[in-house]
Every structure is written in C-alpha cells, then in structure tokens.
Protein backbone atom coordinates (compact mmCIF):
# COMPACT_ATOMS: atom_id res chain seq x y z
CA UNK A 1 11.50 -30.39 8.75
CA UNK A 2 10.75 -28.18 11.91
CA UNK A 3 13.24 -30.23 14.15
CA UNK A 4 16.42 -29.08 11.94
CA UNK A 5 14.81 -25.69 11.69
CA UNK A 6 14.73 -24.98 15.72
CA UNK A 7 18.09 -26.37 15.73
CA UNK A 8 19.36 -24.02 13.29
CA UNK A 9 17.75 -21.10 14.95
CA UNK A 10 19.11 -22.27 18.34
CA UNK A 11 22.70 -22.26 16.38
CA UNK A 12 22.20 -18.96 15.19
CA UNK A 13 21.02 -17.70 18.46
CA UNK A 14 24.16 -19.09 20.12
CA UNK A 15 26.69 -17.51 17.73
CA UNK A 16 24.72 -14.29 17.99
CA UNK A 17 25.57 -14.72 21.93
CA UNK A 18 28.92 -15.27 21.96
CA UNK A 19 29.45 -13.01 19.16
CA UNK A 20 27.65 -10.49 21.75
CA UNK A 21 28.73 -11.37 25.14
CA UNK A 22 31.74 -14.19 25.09
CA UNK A 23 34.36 -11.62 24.89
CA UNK A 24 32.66 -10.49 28.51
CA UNK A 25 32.45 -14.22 30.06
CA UNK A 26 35.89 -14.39 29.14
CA UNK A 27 36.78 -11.49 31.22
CA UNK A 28 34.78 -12.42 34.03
CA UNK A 29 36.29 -16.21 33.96
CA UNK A 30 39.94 -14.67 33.88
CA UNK A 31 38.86 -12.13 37.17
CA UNK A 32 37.79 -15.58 38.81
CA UNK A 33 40.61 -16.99 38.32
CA UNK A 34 43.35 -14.42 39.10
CA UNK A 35 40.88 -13.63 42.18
CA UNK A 36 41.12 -16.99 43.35
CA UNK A 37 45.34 -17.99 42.60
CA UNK A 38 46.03 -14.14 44.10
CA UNK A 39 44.44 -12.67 47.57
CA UNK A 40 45.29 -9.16 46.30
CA UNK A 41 44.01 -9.36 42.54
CA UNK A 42 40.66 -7.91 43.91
CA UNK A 43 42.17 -5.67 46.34
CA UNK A 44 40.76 -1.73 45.02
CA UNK A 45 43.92 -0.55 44.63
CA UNK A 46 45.26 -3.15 42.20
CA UNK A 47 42.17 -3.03 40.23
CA UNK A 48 42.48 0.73 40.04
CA UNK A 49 45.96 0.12 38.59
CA UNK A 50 44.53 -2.39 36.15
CA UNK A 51 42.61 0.04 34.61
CA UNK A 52 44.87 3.18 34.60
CA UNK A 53 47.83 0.75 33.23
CA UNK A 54 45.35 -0.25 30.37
CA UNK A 55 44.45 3.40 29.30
CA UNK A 56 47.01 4.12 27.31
CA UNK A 57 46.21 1.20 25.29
CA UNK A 58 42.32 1.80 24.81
CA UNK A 59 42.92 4.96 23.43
CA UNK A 60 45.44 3.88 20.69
CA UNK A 61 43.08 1.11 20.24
CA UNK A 62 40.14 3.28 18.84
CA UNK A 63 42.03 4.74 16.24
CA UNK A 64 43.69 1.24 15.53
CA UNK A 65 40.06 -0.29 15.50
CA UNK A 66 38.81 1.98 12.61
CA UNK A 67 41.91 1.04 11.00
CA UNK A 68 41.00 -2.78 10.94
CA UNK A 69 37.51 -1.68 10.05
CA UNK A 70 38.87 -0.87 6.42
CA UNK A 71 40.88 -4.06 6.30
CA UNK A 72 44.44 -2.31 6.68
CA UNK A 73 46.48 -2.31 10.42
CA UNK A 74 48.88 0.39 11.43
CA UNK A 75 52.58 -0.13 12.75
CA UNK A 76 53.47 2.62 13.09
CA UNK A 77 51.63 3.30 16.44
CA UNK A 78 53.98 2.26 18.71
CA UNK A 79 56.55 4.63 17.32
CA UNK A 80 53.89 7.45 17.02
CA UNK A 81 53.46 7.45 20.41
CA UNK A 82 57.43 7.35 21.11
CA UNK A 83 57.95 10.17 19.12
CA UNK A 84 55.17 12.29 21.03
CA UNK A 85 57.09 11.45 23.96
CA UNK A 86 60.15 12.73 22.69
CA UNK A 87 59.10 15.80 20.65
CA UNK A 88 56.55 17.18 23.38
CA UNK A 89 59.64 16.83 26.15
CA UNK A 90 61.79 18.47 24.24
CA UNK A 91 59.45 21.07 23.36
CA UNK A 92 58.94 21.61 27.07
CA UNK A 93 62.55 21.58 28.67
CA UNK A 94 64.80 22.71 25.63
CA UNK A 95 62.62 24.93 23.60
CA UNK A 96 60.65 26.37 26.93
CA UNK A 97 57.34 26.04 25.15
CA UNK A 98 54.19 25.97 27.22
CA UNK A 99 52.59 22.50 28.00
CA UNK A 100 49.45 23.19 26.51
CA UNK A 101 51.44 24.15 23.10
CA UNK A 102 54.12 21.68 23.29
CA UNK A 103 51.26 18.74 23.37
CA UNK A 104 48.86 20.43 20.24
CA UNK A 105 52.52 20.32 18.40
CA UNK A 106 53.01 16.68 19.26
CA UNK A 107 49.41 15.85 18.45
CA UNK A 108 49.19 17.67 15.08
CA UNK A 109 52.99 15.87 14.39
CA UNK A 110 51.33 12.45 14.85
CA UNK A 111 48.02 13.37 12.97
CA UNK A 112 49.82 14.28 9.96
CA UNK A 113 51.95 11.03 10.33
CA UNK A 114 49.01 9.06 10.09
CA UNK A 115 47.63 11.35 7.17
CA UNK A 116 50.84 10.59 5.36
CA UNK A 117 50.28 6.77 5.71
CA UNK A 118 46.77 7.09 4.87
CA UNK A 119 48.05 9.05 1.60
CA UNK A 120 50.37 6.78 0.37
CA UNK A 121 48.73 3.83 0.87
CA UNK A 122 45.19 5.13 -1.06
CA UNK A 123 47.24 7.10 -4.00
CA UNK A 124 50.37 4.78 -4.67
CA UNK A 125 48.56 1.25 -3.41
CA UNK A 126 50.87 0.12 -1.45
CA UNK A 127 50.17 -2.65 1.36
CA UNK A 128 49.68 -1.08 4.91
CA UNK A 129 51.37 -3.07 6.49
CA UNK A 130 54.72 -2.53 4.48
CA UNK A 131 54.10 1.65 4.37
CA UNK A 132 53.38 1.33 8.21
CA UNK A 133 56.52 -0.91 8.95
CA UNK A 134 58.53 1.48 7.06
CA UNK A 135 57.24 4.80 9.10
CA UNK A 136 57.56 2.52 12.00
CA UNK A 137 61.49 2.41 11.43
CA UNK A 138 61.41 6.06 10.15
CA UNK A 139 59.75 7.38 12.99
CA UNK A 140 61.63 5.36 15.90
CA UNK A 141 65.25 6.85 14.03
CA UNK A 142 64.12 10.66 13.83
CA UNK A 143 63.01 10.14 17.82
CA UNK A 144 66.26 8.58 18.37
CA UNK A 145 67.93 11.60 16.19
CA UNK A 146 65.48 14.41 18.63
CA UNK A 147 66.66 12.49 21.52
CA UNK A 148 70.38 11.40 21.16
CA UNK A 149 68.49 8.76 22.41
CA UNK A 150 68.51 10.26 26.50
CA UNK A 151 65.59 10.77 28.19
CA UNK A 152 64.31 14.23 28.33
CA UNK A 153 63.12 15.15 31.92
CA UNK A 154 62.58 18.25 33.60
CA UNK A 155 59.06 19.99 33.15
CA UNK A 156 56.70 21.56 35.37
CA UNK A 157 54.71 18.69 38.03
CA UNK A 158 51.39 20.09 36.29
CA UNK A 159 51.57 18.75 33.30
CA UNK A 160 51.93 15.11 35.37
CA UNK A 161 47.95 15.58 36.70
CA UNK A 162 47.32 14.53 33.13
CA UNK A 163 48.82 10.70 33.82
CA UNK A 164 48.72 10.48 37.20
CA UNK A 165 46.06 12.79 38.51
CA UNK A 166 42.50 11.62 40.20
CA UNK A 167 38.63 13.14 40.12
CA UNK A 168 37.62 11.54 43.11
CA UNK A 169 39.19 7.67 43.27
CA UNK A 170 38.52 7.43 39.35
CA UNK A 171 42.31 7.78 37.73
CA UNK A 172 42.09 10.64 34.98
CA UNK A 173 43.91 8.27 31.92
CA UNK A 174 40.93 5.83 32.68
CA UNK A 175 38.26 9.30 32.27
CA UNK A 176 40.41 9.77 29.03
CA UNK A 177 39.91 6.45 27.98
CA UNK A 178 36.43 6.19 28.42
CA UNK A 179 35.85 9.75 26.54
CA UNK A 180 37.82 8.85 23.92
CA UNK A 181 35.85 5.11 23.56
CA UNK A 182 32.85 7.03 23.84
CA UNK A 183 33.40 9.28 20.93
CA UNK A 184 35.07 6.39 18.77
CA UNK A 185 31.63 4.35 19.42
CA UNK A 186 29.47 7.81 18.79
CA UNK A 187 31.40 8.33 14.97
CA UNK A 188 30.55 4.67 14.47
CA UNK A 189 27.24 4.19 15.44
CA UNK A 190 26.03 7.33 14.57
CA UNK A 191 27.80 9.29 11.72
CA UNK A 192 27.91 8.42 8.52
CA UNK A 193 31.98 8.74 8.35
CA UNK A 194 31.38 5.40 10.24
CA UNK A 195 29.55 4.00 7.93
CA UNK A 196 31.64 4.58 5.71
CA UNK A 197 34.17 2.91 7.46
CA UNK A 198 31.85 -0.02 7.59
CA UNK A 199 31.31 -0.20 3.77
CA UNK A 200 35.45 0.09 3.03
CA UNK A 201 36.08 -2.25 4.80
CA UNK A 202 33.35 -4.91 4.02
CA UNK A 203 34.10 -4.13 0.50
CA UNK A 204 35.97 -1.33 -1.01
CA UNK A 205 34.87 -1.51 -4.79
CA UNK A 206 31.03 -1.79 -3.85
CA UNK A 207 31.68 1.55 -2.03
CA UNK A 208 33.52 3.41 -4.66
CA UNK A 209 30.38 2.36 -6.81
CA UNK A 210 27.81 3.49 -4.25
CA UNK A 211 30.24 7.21 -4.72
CA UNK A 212 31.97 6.95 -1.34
CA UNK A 213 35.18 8.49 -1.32
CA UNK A 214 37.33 5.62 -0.20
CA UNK A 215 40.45 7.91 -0.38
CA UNK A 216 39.44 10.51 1.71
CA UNK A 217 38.17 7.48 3.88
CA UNK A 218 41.55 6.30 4.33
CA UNK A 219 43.05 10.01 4.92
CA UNK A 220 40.37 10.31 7.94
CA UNK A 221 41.09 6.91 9.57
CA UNK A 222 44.94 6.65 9.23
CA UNK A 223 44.62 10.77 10.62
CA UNK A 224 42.59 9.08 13.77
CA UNK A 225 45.03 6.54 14.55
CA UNK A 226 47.75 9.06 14.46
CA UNK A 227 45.76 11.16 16.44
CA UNK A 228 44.57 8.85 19.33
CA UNK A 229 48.23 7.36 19.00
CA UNK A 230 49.66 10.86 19.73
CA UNK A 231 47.04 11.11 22.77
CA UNK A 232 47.57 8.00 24.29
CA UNK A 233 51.52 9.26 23.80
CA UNK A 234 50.41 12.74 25.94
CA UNK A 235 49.10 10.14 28.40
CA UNK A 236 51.56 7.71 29.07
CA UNK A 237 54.42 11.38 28.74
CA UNK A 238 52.15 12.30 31.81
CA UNK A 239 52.66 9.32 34.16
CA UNK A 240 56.16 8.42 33.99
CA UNK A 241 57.11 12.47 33.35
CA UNK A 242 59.90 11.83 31.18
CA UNK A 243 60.44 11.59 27.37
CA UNK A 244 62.10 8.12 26.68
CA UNK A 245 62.61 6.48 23.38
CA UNK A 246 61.06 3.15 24.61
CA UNK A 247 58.34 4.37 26.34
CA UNK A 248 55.56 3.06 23.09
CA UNK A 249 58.21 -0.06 21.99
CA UNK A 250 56.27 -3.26 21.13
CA UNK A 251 52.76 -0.99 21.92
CA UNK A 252 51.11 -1.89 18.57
CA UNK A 253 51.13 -5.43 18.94
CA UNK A 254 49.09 -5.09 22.18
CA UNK A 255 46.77 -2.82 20.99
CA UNK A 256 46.61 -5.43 18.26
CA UNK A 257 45.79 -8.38 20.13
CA UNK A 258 42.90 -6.10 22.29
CA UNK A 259 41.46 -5.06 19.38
CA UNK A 260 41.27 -8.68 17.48
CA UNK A 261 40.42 -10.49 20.86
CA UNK A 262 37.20 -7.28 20.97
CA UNK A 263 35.96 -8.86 18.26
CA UNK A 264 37.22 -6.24 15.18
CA UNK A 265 37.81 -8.66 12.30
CA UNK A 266 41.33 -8.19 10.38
CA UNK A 267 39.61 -8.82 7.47
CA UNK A 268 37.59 -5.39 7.98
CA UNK A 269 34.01 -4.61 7.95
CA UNK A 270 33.35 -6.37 11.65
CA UNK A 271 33.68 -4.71 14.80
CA UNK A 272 32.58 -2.57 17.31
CA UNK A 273 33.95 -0.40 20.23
CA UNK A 274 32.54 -1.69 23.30
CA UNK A 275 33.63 -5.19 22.62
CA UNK A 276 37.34 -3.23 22.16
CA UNK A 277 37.15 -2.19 25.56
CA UNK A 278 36.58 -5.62 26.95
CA UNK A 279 39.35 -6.92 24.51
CA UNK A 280 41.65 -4.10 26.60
CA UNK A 281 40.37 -5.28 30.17
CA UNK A 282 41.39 -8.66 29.07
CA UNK A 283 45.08 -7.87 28.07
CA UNK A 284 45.51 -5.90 31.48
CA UNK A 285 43.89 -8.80 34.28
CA UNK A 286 45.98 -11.11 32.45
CA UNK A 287 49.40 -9.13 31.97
CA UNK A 288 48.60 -8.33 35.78
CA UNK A 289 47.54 -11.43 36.96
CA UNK A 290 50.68 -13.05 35.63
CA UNK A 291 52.73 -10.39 37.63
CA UNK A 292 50.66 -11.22 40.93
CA UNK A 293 51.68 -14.86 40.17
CA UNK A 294 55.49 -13.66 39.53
CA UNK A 295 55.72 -15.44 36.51
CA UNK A 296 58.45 -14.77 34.38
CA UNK A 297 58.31 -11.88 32.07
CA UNK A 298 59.72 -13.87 28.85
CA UNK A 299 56.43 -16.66 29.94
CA UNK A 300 54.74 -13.72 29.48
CA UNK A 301 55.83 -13.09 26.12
CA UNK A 302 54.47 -16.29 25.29
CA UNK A 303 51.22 -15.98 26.41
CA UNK A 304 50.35 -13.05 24.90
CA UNK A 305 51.64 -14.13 21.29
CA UNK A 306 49.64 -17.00 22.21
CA UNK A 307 46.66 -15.08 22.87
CA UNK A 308 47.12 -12.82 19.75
CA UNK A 309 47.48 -16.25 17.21
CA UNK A 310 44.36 -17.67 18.62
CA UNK A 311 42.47 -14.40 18.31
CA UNK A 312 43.74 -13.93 14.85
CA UNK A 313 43.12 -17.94 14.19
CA UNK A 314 39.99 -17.56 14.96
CA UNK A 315 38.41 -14.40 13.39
CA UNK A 316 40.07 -15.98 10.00
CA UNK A 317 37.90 -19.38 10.44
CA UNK A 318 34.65 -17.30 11.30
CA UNK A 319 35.35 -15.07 8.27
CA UNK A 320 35.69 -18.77 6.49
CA UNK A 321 32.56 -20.17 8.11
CA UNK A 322 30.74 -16.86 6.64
CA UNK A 323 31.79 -16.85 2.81
C-alpha cells in the first residue's frame, strides 16, 4: 500500500511543478532556441524591444485575467483600445485639449465601456462573449465615425516619452507594465475584491450564498478591463504618435492566448498574475523569433492560433482531470 502512495505523492508533486514553473521552462526552452537559429535574438537591443513590444499587451492582459477569473472573456478590448487611440488624438489636435486631460477622458470613456458590459451582462444575463462581440463592432464603428477613418496626427513630442521614453536603458511601457502587473497581483493576493473574484469565478451561486455581491463583482472587473484596456491604448497612442483605427485590431486574441498559456483557466476560478507575465514573454520571443527567422507573417498566423487551441485544449482537459 505505501508503494502506490509515494507514487501518488510524486504525481501530485509533479503537477504542482509544472502547474508552478512549466509555463517558465517553456520560456526558457523557446529563448534557447531562437538564441541558437538567430545570432541577434540575444543581442540587448532586440531583447529590449521584446519587452517594450509586449507591454502593451501585459497591461490589457491584467484586466483581461480578472475577467477569466469570473469565467466570462472580454472582446471588446481590442476595440477599447482603438477607440482610446482615436478619441485621445482627436482630443489633442482638433479640440486643443491638454494631454494630461485628453488621456483621463479616454480612460474614463473606456472604464465606463467596460462598466456597461459588466452591467448588462450581470442584470439582463446575457453571455459575455455575445455582449462583448457586439460592443466590439459598436465600438470599432463609432472610432471609425470619430475618425472618418484617417489617422489623427499632430500633437506635442511630449506626450511620445510615454511610449517611447527610457529611465536609464529600462523602456518606460515595460515600467508601466510591471506597475500595472504589480498592482493586478497586489488586488489578488491581498484584497478581498480578489477574492472575490476567486469565489465568482470558481462558483458563482456558492458566492451569492456566502452574501458576495456578484453584480457589483462583475461591474468592478469588466470596469478594470476597460480601464487597463484604455491604458495599454495611452501606451501604444504614445509610441507610434498617431491615432489610427487599426492600431488595437486582432489585440484581444493575443492577450487571450497570454493569458490562457499563464495558466488563467477559461473556466474561471484558476489563475494568477505572475504566471500572466510569463504567458506575455512567451507570445513576444516567439512572434519575434519568427521575424528573426523571416518567416512569413500568414505562418505566423498559424502558429499562434495553434498556440492559443493547445492552451485552450489543454486547460479544458485539466479542468476535466479535476471534476
């Protein structure tokens, strides 16, 4: 009886390991790799680029991961962050507004879209994924409609410190990232909002009848995503200092695949926020990687819906291997 016993705990111990750390030996194979098909993969520069490039995406993917947390996903992200493109440009060159105004407009626009998602999907029950879809399409038009779908250029080189500024060789979207990680892991680990979170998500009638307020729980973490959304919009505004209706096209799917391959289950209740940020390391080595290698951008396409099935394939047979 004590042999089967061990073996079991040596099982468990395993799992617990790569639960814990495979998402981190995966990075560190793909670095290997890249580092050994590509003499300048490990150059500073390019690594330096590898992590401003994935910025933008870690902070949408906080928001996003609380998101998953309750066993819901947001779609509308990638238009969020368009539409803080557009709206804080315009603000800027057409309406003269001050920087520091124009982007608390743009952030308190994409806040309240996500509280409007987070409304109507706790008080008329509708799916996420069909409310965010729809405010998806909703908010691409109206940034199309603010737009006349021309980029909107022409505001003071300041505001561009934000995207493409340094402190010292460290690239200040990468500082913004790891703030904004840092604060999504603090409200998880250590408030009881995230908790909360936890309990939704894991399972949302047991919290009602333990008197959490799963409404208002929803209203906070769709108001997040639209939040960190908007941010990561301010960001990526920043670098390429123009307002252009593609600039967050296709962004939720990557911010998607980081956050599934980081370990946050789409079934909800599983995740954490370190493990997101090596989920994000691994989307950017590999997109870059691939680009070192010049393989073709539609290859690429592949590889990362690839990635994303097998991520999502395999939190759904853990979640199996659990019940």
């Amino acid at each position: 009886m004590t042999k089967p016993t061990a073996l079991n705990r040596a099982g468990s111990n395993f799992t617990e390991f790569a639960k814990t750390f495979g998402i981190y030996l995966v990075l560190l194979l793909l670095i290997v790799i890249f580092s050994i098909a590509s003499e300048n993969f490990l150059n500073s520069n390019n690594l330096l680029n590898v992590a401003r490039q994935v910025s933008m995406m870690g902070i949408a993917a906080v928001g996003f991961s609380f998101v998953l947390l309750l066993g819901g996903i947001d779609l509308s992200i990638g238009s969020v962050i368009t539409l803080v493109n557009i709206v804080a440009a315009y603000l800027m060159v057409n309406s003269g507004l001050h920087p520091a105004l124009a982007v608390l407009a743009a952030l308190v626009l994409s806040s309240a879209i996500g509280f409007t998602n987070g409304w109507i999907i706790a008080n008329l029950k509708m799916p996420s994924i069909i409310v965010t879809l729809a405010m998806l399409i909703i908010i691409e038009g109206a940034a199309y409609i603010i737009s006349g779908g021309l980029p909107i250029y022409g505001f003071s080189k300041g505001f561009s410190v934000i995207g493409q500024g340094y402190v010292g060789p460290i690239p200040i979207p990468v500082i913004i990232m790891l703030v904004v990680m840092a604060i999504g892991g603090y409200i998880l680990r250590k408030t009881f909002f995230g908790r909360y979170f936890y309990a939704v998500g894991g399972n949302e009638e047991a919290a009602k009848l333990s008197g959490i307020d799963v409404k208002k729980v929803k209203y906070l973490v769709y108001t997040l995503s639209g939040f960190f959304a908007g941010v990561a919009g301010v960001v990526i505004l920043s670098r390429t200092n123009s307002g252009q209706v593609i600039s967050g096209k296709g962004f939720e799917f990557d911010v998607l695949t980081a956050c599934v391959l980081g370990g946050v289950s789409v079934a909800g209740g599983v995740g954490k926020i370190s493990n997101v940020l090596a989920g994000v390391l691994i989307l950017g080595v590999l997109s870059n990687g691939l680009v070192l290698l010049d393989v073709s951008q539609y290859v690429q396409m592949v590889i990362k819906g690839s990635v994303l099935l097998l991520a999502v394939g395999l939190d759904s047979f853990q979640n199996r291997k659990t019940l």
